[in-house]
C-alpha atoms as a PDB file:
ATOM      1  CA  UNK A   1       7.528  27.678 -12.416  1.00  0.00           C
ATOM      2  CA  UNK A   2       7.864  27.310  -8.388  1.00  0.00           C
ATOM      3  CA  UNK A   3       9.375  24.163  -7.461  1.00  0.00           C
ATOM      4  CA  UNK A   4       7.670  22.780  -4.121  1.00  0.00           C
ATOM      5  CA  UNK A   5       9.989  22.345  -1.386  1.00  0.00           C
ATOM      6  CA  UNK A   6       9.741  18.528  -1.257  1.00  0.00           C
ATOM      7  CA  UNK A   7      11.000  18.629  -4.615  1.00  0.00           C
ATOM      8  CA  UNK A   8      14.276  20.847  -4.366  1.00  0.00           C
ATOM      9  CA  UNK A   9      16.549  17.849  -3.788  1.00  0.00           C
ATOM     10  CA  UNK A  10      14.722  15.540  -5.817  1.00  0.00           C
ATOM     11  CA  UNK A  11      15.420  18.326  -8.673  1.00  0.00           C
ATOM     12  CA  UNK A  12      18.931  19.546  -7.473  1.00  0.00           C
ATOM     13  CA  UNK A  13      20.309  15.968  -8.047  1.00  0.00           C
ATOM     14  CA  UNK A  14      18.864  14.672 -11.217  1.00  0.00           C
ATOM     15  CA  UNK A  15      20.355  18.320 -12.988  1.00  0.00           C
ATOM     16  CA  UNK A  16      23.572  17.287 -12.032  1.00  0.00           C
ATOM     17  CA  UNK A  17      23.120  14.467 -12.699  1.00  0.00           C
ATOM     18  CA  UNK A  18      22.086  14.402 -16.653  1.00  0.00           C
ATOM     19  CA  UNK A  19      24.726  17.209 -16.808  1.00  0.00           C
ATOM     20  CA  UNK A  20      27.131  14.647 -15.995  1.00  0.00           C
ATOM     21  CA  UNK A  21      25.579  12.000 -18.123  1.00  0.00           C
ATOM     22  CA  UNK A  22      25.059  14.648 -20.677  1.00  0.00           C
ATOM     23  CA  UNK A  23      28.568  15.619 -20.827  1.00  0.00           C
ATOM     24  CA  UNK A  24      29.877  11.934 -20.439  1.00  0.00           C
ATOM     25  CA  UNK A  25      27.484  11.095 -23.982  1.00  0.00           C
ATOM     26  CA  UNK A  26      29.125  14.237 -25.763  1.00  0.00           C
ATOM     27  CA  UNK A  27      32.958  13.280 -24.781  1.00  0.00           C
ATOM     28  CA  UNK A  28      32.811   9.767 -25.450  1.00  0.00           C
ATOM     29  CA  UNK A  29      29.627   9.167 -28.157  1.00  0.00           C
ATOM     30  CA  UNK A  30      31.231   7.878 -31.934  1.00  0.00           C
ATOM     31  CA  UNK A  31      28.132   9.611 -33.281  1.00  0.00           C
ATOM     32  CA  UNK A  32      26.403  12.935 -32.842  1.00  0.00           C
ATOM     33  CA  UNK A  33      22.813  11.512 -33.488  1.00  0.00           C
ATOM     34  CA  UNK A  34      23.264   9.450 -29.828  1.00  0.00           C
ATOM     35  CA  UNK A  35      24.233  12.795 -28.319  1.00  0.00           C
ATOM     36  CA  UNK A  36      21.433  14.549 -29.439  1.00  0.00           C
ATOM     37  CA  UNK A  37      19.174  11.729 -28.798  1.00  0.00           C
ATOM     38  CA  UNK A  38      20.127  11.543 -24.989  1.00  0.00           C
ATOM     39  CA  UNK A  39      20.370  15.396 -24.723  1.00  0.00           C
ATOM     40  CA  UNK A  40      16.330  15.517 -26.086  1.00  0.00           C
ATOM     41  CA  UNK A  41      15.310  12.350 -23.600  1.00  0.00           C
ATOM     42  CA  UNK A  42      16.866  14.576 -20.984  1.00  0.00           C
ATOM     43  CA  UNK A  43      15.722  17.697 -21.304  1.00  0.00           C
ATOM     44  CA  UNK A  44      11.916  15.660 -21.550  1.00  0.00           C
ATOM     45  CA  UNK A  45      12.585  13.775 -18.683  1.00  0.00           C
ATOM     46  CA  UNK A  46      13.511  16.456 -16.274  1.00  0.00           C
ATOM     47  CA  UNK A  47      11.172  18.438 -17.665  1.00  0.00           C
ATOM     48  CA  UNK A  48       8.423  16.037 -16.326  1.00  0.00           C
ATOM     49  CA  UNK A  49      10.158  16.414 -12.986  1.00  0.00           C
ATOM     50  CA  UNK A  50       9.691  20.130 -12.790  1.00  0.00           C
ATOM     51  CA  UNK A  51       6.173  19.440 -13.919  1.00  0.00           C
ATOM     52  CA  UNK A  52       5.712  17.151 -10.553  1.00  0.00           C
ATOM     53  CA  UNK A  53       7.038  19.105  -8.647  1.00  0.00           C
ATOM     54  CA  UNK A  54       5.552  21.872  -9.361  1.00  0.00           C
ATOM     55  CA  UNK A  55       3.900  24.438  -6.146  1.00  0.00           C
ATOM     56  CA  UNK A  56       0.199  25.407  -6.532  1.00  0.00           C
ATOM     57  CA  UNK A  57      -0.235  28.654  -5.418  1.00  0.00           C
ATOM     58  CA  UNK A  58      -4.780  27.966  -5.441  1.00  0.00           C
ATOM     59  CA  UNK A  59      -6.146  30.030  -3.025  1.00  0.00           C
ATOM     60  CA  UNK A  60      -9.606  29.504  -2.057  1.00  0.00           C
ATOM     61  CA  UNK A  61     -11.324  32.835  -1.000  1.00  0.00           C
ATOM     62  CA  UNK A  62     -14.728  32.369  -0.967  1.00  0.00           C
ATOM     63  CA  UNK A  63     -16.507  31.349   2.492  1.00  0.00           C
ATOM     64  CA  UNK A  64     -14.686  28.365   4.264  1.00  0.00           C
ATOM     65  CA  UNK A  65     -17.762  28.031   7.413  1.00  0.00           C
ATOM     66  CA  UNK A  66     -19.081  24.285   6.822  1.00  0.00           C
ATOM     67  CA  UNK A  67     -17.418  23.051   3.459  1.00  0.00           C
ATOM     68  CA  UNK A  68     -15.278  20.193   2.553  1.00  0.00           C
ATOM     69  CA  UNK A  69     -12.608  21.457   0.310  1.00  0.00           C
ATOM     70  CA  UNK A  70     -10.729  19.153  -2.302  1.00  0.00           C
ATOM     71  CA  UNK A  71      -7.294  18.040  -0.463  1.00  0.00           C
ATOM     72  CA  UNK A  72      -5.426  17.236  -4.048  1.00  0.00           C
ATOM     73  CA  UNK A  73      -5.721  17.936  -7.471  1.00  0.00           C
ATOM     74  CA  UNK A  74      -7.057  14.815  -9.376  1.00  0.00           C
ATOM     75  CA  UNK A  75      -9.987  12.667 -10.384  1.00  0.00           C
ATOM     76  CA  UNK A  76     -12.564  11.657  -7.834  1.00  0.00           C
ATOM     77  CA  UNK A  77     -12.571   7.880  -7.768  1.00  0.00           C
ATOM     78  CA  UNK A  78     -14.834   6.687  -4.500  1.00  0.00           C
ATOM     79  CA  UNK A  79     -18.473   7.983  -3.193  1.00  0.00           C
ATOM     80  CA  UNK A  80     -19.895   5.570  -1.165  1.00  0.00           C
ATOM     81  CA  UNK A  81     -20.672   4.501   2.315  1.00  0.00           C
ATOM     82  CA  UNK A  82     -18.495   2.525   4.169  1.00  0.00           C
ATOM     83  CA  UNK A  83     -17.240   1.196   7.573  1.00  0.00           C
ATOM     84  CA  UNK A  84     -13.822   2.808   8.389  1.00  0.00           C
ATOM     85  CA  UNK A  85     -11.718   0.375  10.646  1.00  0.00           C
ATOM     86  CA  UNK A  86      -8.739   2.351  12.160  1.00  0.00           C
ATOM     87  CA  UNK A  87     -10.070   5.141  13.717  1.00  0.00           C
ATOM     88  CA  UNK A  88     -13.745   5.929  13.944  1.00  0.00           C
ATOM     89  CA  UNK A  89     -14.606   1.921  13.677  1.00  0.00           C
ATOM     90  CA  UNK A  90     -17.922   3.006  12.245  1.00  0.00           C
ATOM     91  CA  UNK A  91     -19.763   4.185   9.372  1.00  0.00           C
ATOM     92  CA  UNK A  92     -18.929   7.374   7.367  1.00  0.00           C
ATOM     93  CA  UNK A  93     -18.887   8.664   3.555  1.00  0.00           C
ATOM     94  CA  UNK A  94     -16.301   8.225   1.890  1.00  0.00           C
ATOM     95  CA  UNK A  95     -14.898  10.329  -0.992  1.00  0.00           C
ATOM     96  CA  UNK A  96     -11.379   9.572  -2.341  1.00  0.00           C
ATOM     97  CA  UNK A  97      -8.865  11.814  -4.757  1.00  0.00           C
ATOM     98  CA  UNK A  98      -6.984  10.051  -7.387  1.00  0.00           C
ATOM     99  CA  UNK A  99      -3.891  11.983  -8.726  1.00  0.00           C
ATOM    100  CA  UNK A 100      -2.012  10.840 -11.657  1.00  0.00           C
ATOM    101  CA  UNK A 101       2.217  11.606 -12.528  1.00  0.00           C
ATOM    102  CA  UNK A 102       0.636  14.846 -13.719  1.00  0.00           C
ATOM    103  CA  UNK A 103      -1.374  16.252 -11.444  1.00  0.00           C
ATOM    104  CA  UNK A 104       0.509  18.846  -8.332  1.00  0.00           C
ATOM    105  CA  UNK A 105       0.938  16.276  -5.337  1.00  0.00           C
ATOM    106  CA  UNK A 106       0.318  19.255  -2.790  1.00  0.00           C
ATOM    107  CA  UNK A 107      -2.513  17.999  -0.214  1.00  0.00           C
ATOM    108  CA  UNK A 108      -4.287  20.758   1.217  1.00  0.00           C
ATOM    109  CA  UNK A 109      -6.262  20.847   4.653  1.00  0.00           C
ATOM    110  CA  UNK A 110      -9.856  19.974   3.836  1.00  0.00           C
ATOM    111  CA  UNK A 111     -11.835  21.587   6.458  1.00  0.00           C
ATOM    112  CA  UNK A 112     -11.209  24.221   9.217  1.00  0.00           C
ATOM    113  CA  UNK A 113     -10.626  22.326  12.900  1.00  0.00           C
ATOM    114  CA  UNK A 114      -8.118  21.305  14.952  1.00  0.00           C
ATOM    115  CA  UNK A 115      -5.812  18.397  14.614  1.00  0.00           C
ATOM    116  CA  UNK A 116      -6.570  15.706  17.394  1.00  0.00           C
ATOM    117  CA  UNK A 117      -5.564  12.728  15.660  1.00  0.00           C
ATOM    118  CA  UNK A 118      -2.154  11.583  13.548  1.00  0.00           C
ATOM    119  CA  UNK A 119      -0.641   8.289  12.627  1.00  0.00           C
ATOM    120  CA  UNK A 120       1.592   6.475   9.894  1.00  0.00           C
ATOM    121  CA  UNK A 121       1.117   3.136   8.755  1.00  0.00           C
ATOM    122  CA  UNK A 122       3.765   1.049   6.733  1.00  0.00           C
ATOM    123  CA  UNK A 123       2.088  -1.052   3.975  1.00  0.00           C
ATOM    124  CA  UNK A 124       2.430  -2.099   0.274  1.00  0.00           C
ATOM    125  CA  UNK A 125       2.568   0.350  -2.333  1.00  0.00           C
ATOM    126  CA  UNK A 126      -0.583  -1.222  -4.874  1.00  0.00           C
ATOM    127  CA  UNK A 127      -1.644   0.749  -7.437  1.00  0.00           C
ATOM    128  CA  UNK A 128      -3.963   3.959  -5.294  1.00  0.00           C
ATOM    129  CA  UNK A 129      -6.832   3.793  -7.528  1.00  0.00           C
ATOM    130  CA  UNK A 130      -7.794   0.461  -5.697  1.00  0.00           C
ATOM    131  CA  UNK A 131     -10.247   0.255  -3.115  1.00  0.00           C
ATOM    132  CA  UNK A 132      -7.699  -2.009  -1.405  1.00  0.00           C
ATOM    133  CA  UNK A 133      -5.147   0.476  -1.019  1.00  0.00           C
ATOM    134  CA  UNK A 134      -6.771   2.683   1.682  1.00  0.00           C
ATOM    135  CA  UNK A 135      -6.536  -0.434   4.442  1.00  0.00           C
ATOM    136  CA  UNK A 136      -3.357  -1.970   2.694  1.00  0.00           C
ATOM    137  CA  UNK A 137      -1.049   1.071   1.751  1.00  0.00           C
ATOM    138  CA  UNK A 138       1.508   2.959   3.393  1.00  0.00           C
ATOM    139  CA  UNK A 139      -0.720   5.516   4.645  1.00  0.00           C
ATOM    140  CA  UNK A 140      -0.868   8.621   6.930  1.00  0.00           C
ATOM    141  CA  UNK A 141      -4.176   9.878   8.755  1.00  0.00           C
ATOM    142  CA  UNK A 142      -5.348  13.338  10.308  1.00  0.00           C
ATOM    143  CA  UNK A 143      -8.329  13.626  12.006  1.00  0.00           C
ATOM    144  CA  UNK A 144      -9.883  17.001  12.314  1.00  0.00           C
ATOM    145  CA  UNK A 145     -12.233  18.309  14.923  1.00  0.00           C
ATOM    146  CA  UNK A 146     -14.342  20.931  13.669  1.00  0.00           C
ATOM    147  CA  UNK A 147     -15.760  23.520  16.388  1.00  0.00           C
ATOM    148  CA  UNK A 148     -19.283  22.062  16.397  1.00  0.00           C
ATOM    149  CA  UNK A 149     -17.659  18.442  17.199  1.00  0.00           C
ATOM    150  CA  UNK A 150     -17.762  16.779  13.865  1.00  0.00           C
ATOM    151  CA  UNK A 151     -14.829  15.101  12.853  1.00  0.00           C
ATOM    152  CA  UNK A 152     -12.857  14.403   9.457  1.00  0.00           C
ATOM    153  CA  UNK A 153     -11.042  11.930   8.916  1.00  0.00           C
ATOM    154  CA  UNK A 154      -7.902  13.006   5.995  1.00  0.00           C
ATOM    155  CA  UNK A 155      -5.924   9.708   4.515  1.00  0.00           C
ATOM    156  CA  UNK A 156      -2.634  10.357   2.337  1.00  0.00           C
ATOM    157  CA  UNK A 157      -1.661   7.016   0.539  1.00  0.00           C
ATOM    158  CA  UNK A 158       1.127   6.317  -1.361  1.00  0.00           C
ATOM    159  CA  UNK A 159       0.419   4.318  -4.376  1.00  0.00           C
ATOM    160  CA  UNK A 160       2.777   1.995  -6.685  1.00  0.00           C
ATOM    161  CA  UNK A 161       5.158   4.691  -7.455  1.00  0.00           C
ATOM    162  CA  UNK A 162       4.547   6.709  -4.579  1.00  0.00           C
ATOM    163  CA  UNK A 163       7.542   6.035  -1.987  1.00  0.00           C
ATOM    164  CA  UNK A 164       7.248   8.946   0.431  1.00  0.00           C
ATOM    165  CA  UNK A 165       4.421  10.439   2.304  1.00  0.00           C
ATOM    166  CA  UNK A 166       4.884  13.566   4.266  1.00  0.00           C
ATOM    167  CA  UNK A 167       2.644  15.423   6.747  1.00  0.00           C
ATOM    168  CA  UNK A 168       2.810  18.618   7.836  1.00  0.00           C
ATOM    169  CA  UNK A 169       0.160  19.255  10.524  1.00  0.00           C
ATOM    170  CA  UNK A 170       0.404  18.453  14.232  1.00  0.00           C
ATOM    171  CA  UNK A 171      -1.550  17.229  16.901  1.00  0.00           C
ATOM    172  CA  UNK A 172      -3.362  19.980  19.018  1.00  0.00           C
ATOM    173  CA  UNK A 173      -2.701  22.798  16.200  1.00  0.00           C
ATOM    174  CA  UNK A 174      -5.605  24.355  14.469  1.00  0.00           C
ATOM    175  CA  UNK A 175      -5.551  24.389  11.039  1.00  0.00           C
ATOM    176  CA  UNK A 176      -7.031  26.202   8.221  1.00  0.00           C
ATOM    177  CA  UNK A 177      -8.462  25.661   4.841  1.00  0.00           C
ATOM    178  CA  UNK A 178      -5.323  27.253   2.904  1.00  0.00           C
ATOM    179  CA  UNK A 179      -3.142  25.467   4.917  1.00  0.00           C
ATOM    180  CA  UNK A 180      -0.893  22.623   3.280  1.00  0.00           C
ATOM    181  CA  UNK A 181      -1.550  19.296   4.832  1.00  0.00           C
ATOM    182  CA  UNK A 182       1.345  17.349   3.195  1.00  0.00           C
ATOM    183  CA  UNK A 183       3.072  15.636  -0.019  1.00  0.00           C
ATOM    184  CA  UNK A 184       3.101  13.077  -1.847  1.00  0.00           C
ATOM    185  CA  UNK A 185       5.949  11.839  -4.163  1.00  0.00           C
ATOM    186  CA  UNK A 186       4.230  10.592  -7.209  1.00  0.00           C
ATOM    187  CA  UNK A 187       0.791   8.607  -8.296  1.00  0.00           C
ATOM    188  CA  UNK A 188      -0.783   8.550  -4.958  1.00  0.00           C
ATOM    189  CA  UNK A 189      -4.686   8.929  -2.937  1.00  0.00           C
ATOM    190  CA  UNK A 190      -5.959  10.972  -1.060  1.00  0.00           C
ATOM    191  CA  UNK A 191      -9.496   9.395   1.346  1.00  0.00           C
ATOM    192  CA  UNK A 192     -12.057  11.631   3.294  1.00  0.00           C
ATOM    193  CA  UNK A 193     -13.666  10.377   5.821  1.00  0.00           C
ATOM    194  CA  UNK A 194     -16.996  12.373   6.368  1.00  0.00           C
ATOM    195  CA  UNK A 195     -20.097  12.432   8.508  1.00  0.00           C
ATOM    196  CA  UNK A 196     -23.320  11.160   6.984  1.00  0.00           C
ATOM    197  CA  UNK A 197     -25.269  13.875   6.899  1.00  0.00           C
ATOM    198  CA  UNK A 198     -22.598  15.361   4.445  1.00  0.00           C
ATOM    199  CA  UNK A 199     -24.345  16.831   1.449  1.00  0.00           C
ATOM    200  CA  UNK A 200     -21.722  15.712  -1.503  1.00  0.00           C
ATOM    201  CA  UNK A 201     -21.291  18.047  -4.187  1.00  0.00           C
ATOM    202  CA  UNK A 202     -18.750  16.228  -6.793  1.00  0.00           C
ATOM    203  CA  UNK A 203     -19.686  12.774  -8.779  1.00  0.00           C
ATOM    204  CA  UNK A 204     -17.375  10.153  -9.830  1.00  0.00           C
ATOM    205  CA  UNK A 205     -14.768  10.307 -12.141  1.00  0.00           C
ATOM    206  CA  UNK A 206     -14.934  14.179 -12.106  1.00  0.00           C
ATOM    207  CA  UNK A 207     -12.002  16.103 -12.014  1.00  0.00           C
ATOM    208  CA  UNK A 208     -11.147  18.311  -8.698  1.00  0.00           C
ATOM    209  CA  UNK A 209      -9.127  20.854  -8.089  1.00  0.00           C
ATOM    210  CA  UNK A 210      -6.999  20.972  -4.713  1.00  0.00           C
ATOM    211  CA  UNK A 211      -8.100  24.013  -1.861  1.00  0.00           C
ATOM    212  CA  UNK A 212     -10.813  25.330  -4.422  1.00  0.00           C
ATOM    213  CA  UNK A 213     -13.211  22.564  -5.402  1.00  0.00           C
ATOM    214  CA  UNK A 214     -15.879  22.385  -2.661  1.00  0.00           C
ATOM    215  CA  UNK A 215     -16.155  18.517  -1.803  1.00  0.00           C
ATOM    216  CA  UNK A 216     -19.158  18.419   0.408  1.00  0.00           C
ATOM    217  CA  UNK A 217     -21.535  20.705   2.410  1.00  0.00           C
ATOM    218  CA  UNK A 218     -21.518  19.776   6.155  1.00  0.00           C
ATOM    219  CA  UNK A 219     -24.436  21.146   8.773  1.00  0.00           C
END
């Protein structure tokens, strides 16, 4: 299993660290059932963490001219129209990526374009799968100029575990379907912001796969 970069640390330090604990159970326990009890909660807890962090090698290779790919793995959780506030102050379609402890937290570049647009918001840390979160959260946006002019807007939010979110792409760099877009450490969102024309290809509550499931058609 590749361990994502974002996760090295994360993974470096809590080894040691139930080594340590581990070893401090085994030396100092009166009975052998605690030691063996700890040593199994240990091995399943940082077993979940290698399971988080996890890399997803997904390469999309079919035909990236005028598609929305997925930017997470996850559940789709929002289709509808609405007004978006920060950036476009207008209407646009919304579609919105819920990923669970379980899912891989890589966020992948939806669309081909160029970056013209990033910010960072602080905010609360609600649970993501409320509609609440997208204007409330700590948050990160890229906007995306495709080559015809159309824009898309990309939100990472960080949800109630979720306590870092990281973003890879600059303004005034193309970028690439392919390409990561960022991280996000634990239970966390990802929003697209779309024209509306977009033709949208996945329903609610269906399950999406980052850089391969094709989100929407656009003109």
């Amino acid at each position: 299993m590749k361990i994502h970069k974002e996760g090295r640390k994360t993974v470096l330090i809590a080894f040691i660290f139930l080594i340590l604990l581990n070893a401090g159970v085994y030396h100092f326990a009166a009975d052998i059932l605690i030691v063996f009890v700890i040593l199994a909660l240990s091995i399943g807890a940082f077993c979940c963490l290698l399971n988080f962090f996890r890399d997803s090698t997904c390469i999309h290779k079919e035909d990236t001219h005028n598609i929305v790919i997925s930017p997470a793995d996850g559940k789709i959780v929002v289709i509808e129209e609405v007004f978006e506030p920060e950036y476009f102050e207008a209407k646009r379609l919304q579609v919105s990526v819920f990923m669970n402890i379980t899912d891989v937290h890589v966020n992948w570049v939806p669309v081909d374009g160029t970056v013209i647009h990033s910010s960072y918001q602080k905010g609360r840390f609600q649970a993501a799968y409320l509609p609440k979160s997208s204007a409330e959260n700590e948050r990160s946006s890229v906007v995306i100029e495709r080559g015809n002019g159309d824009q898309i807007l990309v939100r990472q939010i960080a949800g109630a575990m979720a306590r870092r979110v990281v973003t890879y792409v600059q303004v005034g760099h193309p970028c690439h379907i392919n390409e990561e877009l960022g991280f996000i450490k634990f239970g966390s969102r990802v929003d697209l912001f779309l024209p509306l024309n977009a033709d949208i290809r996945v329903k609610l509550d269906e399950k999406v796969r980052g850089n391969k499931t094709i989100i929407a058609l656009l003109t």
